[in-house]
PDB file of N, CA and C in Angstrom:
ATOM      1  N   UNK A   1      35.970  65.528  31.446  1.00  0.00           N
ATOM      2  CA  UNK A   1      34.781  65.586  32.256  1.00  0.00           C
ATOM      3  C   UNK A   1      34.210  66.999  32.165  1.00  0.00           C
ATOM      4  N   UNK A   2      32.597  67.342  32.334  1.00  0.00           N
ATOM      5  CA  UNK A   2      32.538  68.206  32.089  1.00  0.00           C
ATOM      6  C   UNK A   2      32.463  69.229  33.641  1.00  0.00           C
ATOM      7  N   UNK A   3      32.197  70.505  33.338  1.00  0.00           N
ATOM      8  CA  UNK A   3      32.022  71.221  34.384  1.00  0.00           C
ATOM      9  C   UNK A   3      30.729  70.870  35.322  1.00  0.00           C
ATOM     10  N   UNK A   4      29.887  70.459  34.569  1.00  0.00           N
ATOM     11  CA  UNK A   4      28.160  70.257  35.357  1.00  0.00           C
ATOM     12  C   UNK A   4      28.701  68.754  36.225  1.00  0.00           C
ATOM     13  N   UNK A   5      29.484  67.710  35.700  1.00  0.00           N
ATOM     14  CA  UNK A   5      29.224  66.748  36.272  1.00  0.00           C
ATOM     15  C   UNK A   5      30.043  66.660  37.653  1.00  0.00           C
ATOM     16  N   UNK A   6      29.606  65.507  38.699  1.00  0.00           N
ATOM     17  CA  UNK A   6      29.702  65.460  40.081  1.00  0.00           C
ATOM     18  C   UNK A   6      29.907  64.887  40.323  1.00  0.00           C
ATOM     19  N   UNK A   7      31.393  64.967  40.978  1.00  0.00           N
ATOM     20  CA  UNK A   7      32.502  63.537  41.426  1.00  0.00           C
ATOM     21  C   UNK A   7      31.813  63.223  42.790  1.00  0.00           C
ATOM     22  N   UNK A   8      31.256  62.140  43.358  1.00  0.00           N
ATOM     23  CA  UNK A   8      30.491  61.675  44.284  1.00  0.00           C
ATOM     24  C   UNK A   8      31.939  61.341  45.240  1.00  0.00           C
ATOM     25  N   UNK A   9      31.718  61.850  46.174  1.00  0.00           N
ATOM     26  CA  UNK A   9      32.891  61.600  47.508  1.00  0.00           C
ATOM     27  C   UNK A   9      32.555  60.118  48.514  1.00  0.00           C
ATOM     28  N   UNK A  10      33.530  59.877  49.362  1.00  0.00           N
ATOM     29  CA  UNK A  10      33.299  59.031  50.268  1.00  0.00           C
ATOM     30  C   UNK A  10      32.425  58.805  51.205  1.00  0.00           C
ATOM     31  N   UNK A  11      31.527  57.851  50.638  1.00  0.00           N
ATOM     32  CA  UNK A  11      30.230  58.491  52.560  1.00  0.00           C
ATOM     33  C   UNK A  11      30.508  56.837  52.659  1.00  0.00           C
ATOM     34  N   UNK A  12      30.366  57.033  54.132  1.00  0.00           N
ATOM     35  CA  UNK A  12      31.047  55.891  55.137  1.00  0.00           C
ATOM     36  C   UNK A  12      30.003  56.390  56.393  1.00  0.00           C
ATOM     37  N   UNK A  13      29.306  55.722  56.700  1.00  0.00           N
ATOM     38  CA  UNK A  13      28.439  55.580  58.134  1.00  0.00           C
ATOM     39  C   UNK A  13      29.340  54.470  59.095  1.00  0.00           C
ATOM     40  N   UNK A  14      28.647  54.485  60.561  1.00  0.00           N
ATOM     41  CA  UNK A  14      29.428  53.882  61.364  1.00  0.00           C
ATOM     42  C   UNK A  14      28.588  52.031  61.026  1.00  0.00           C
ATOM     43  N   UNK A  15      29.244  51.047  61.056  1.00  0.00           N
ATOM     44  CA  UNK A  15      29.289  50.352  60.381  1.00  0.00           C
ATOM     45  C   UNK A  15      29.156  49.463  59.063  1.00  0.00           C
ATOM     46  N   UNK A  16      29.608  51.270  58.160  1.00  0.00           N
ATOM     47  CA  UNK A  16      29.790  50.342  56.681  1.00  0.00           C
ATOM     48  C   UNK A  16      30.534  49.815  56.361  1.00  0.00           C
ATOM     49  N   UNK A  17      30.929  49.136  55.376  1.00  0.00           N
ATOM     50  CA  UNK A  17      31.488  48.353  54.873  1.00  0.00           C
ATOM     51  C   UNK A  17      32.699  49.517  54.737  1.00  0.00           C
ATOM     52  N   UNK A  18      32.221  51.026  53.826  1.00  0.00           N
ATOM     53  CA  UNK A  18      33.675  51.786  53.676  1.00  0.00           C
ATOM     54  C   UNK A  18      33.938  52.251  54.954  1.00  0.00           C
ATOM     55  N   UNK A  19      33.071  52.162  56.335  1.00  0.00           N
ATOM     56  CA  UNK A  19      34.038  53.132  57.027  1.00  0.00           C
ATOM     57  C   UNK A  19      35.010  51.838  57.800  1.00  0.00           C
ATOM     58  N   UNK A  20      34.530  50.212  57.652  1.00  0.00           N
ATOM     59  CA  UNK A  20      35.773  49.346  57.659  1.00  0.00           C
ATOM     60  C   UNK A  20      37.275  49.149  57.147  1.00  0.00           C
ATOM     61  N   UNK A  21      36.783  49.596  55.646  1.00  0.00           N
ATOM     62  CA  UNK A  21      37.580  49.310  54.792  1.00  0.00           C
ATOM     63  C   UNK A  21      38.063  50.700  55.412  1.00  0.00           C
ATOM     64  N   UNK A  22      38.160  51.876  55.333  1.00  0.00           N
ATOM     65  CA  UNK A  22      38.936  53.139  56.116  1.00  0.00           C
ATOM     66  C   UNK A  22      39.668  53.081  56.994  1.00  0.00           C
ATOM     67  N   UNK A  23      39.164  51.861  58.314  1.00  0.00           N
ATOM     68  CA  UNK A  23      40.051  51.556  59.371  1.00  0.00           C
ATOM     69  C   UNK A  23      41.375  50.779  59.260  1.00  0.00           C
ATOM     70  N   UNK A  24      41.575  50.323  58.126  1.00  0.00           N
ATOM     71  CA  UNK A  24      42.798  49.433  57.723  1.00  0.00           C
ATOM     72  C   UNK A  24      44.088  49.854  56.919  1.00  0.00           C
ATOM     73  N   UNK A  25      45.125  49.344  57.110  1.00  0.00           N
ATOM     74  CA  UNK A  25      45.940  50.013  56.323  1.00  0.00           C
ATOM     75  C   UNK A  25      46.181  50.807  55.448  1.00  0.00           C
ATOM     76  N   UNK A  26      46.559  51.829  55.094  1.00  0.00           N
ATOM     77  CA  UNK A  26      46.462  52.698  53.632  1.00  0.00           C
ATOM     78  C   UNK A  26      46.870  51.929  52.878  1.00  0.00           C
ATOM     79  N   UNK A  27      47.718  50.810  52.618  1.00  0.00           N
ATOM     80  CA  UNK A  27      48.057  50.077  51.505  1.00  0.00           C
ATOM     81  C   UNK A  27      47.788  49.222  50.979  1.00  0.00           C
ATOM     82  N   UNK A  28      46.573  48.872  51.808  1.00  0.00           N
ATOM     83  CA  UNK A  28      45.613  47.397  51.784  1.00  0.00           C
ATOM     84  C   UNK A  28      43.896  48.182  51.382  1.00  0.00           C
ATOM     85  N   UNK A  29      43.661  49.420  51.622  1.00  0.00           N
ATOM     86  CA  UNK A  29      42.473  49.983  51.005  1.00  0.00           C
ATOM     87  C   UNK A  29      41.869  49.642  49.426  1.00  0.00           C
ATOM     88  N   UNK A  30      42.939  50.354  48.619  1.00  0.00           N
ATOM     89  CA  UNK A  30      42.437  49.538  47.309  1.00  0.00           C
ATOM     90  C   UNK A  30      42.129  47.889  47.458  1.00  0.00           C
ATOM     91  N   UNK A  31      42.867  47.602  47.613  1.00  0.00           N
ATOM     92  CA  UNK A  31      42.699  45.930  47.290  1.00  0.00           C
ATOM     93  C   UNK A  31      41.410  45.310  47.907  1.00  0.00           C
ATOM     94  N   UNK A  32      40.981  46.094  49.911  1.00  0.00           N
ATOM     95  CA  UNK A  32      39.958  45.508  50.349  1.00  0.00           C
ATOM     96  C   UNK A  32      38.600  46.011  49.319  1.00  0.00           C
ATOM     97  N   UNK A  33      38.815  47.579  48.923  1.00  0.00           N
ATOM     98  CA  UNK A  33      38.201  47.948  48.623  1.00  0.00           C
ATOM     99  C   UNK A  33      37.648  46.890  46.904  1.00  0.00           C
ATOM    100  N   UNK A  34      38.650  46.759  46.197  1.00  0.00           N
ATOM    101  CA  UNK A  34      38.194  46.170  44.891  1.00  0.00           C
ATOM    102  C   UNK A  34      37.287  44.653  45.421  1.00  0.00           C
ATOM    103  N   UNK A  35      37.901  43.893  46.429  1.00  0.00           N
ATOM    104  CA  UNK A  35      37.561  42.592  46.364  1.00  0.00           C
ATOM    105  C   UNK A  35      36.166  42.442  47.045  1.00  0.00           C
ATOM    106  N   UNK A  36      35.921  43.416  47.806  1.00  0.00           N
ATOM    107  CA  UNK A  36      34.576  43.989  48.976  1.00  0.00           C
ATOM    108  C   UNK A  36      33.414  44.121  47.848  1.00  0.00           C
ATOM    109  N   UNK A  37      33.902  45.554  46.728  1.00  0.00           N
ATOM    110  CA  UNK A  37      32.403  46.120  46.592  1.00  0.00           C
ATOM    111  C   UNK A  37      31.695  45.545  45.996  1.00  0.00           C
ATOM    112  N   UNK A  38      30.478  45.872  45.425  1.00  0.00           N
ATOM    113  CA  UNK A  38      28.958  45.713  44.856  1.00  0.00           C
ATOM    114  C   UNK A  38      29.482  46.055  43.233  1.00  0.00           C
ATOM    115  N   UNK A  39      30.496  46.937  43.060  1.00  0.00           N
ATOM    116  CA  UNK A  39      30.500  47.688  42.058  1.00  0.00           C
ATOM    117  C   UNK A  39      31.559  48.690  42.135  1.00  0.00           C
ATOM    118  N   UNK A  40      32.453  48.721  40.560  1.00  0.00           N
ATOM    119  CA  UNK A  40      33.157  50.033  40.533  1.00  0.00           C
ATOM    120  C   UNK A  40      33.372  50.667  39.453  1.00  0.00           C
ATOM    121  N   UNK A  41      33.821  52.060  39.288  1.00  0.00           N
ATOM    122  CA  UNK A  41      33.567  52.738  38.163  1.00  0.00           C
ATOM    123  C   UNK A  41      34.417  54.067  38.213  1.00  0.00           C
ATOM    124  N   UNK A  42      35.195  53.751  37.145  1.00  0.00           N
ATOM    125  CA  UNK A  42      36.115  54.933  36.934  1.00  0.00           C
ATOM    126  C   UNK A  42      35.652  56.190  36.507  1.00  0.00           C
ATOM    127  N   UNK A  43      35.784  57.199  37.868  1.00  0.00           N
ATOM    128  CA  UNK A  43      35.114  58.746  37.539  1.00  0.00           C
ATOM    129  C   UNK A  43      35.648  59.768  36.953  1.00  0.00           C
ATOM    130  N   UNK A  44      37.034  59.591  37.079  1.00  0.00           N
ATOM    131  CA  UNK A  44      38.246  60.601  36.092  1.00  0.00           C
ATOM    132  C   UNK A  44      39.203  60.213  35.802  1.00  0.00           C
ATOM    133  N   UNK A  45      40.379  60.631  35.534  1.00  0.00           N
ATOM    134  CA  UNK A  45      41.420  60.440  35.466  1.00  0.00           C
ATOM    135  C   UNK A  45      42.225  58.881  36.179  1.00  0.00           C
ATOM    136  N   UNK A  46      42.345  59.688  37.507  1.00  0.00           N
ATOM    137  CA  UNK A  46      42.918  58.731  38.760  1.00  0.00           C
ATOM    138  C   UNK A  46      41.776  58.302  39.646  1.00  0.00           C
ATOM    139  N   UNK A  47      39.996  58.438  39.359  1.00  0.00           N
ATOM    140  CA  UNK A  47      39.440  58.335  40.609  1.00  0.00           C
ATOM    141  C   UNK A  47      38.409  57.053  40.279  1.00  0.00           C
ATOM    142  N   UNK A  48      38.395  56.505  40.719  1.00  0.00           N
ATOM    143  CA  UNK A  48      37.703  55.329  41.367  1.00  0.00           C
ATOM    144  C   UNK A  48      36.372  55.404  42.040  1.00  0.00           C
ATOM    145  N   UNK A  49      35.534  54.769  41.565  1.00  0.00           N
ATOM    146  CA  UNK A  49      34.088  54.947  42.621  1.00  0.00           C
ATOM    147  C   UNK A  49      34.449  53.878  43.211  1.00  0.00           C
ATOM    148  N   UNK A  50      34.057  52.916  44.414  1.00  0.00           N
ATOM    149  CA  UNK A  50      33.808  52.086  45.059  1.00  0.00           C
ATOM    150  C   UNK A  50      32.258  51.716  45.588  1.00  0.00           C
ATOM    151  N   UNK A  51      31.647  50.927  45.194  1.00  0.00           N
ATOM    152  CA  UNK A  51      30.184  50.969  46.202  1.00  0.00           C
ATOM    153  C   UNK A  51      29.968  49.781  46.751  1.00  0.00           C
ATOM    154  N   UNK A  52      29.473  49.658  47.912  1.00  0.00           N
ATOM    155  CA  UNK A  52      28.971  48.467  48.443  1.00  0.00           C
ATOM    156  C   UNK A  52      27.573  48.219  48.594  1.00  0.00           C
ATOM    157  N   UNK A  53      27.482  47.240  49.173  1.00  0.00           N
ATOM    158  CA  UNK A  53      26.303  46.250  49.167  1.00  0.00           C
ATOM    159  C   UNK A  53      25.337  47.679  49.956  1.00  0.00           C
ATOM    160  N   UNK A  54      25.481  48.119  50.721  1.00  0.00           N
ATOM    161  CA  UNK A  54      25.173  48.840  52.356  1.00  0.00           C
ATOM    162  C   UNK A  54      24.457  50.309  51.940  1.00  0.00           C
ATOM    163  N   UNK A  55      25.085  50.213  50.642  1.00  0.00           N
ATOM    164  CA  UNK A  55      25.046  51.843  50.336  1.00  0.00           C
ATOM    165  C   UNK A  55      25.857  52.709  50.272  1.00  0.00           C
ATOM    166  N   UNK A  56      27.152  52.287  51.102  1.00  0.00           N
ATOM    167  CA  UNK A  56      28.395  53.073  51.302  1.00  0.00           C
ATOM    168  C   UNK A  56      29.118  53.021  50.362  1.00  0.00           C
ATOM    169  N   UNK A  57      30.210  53.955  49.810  1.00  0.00           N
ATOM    170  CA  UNK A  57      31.030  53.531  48.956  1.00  0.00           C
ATOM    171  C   UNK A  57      32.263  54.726  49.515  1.00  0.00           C
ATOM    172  N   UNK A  58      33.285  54.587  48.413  1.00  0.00           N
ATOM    173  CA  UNK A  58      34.489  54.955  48.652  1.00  0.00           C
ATOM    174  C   UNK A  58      35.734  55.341  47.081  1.00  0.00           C
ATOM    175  N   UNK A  59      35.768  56.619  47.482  1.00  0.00           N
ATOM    176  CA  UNK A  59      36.300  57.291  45.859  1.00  0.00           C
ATOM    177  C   UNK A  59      37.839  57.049  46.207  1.00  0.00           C
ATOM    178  N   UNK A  60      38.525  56.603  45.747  1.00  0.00           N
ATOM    179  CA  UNK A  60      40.028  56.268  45.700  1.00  0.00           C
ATOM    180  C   UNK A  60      40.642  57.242  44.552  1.00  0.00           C
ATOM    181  N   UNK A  61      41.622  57.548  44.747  1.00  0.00           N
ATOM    182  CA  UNK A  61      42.604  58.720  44.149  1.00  0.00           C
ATOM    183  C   UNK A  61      43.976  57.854  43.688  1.00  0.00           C
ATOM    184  N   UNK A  62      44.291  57.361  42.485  1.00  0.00           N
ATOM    185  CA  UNK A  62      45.113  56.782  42.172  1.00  0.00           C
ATOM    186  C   UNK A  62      46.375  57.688  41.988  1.00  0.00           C
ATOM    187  N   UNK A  63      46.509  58.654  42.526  1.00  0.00           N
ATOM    188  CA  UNK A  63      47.936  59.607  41.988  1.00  0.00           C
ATOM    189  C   UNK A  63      48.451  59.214  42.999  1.00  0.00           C
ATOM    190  N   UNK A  64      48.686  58.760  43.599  1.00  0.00           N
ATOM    191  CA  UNK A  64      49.133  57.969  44.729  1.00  0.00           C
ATOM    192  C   UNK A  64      50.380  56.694  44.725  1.00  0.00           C
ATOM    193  N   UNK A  65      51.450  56.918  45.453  1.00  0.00           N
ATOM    194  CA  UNK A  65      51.608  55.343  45.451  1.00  0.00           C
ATOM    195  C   UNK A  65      50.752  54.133  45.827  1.00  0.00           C
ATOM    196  N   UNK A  66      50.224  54.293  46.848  1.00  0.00           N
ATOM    197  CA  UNK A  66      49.091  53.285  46.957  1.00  0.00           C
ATOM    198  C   UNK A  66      47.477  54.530  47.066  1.00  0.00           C
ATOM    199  N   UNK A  67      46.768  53.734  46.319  1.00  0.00           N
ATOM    200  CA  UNK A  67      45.049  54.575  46.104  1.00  0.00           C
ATOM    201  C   UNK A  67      45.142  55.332  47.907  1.00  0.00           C
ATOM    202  N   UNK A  68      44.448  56.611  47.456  1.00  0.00           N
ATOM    203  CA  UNK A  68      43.813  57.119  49.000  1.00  0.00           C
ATOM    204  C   UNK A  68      42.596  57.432  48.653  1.00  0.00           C
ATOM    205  N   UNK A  69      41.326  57.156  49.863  1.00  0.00           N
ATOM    206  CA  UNK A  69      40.432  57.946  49.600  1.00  0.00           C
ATOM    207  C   UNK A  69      39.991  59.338  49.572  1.00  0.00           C
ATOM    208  N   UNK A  70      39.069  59.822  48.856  1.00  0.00           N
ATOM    209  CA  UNK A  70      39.012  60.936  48.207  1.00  0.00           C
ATOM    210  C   UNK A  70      37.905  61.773  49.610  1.00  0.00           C
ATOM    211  N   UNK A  71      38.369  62.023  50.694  1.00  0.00           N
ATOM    212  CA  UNK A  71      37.010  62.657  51.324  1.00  0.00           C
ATOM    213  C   UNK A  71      36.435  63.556  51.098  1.00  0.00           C
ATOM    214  N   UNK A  72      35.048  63.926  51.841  1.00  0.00           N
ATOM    215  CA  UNK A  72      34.318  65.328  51.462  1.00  0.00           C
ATOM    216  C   UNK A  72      35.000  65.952  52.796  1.00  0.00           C
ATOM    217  N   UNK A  73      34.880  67.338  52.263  1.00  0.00           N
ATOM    218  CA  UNK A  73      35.412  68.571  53.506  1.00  0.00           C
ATOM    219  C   UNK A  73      34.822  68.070  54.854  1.00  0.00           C
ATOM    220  N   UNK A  74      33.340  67.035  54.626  1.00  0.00           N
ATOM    221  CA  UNK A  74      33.055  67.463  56.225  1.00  0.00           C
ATOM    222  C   UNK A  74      33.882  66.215  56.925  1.00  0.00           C
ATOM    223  N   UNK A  75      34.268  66.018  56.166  1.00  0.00           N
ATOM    224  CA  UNK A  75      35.237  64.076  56.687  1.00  0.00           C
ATOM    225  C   UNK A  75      36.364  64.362  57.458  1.00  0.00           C
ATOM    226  N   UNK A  76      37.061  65.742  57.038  1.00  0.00           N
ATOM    227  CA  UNK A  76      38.688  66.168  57.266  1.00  0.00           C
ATOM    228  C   UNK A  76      38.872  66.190  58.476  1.00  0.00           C
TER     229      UNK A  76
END
C-alpha cells in the first residue's frame, strides 16, 4: 500500500447498522458484519472494509483471533 493512500476507519452513528453490529459479541462481529453489509473490500493486509446500506461501515483487523474493529482515535 502506498504512503498517500487512506485506510478509512469505523464510523458508526447512533442507530447504524455498525454501531449494532459493535454492540454484540466480539466473536460474532465478523460474521454479523459479513452477512449484514452492502459491500466489502479488503484494504491491507489483515483489514477489511465493511459498508452498509445506511452509510455506516466497519474496518475489521484480522490479526486477531476473532476480527476486531479498527477505530478512529476519536472512538477510544
Amino acid at each position: 500500500m502506498k504512503n498517500a493512500d487512506v485506510i478509512p476507519a469505523t464510523y458508526a452513528f447512533p442507530g447504524s447498522a455498525a454501531e449494532q453490529i459493535l454492540q454484540i459479541k466480539q466473536e460474532r462481529i465478523w460474521i454479523e458484519s459479513f452477512r449484514t453489509c452492502s459491500a466489502c473490500n479488503s484494504v491491507g493486509e489483515t483489514l477489511t472494509l465493511y459498508r452498509f446500506h445506511d452509510g455506516s461501515q466497519i474496518l475489521l483487523d484480522s490479526a486477531f483471533p476473532f476480527p476486531r474493529p479498527v477505530l478512529s482515535e476519536q472512538d477510544d
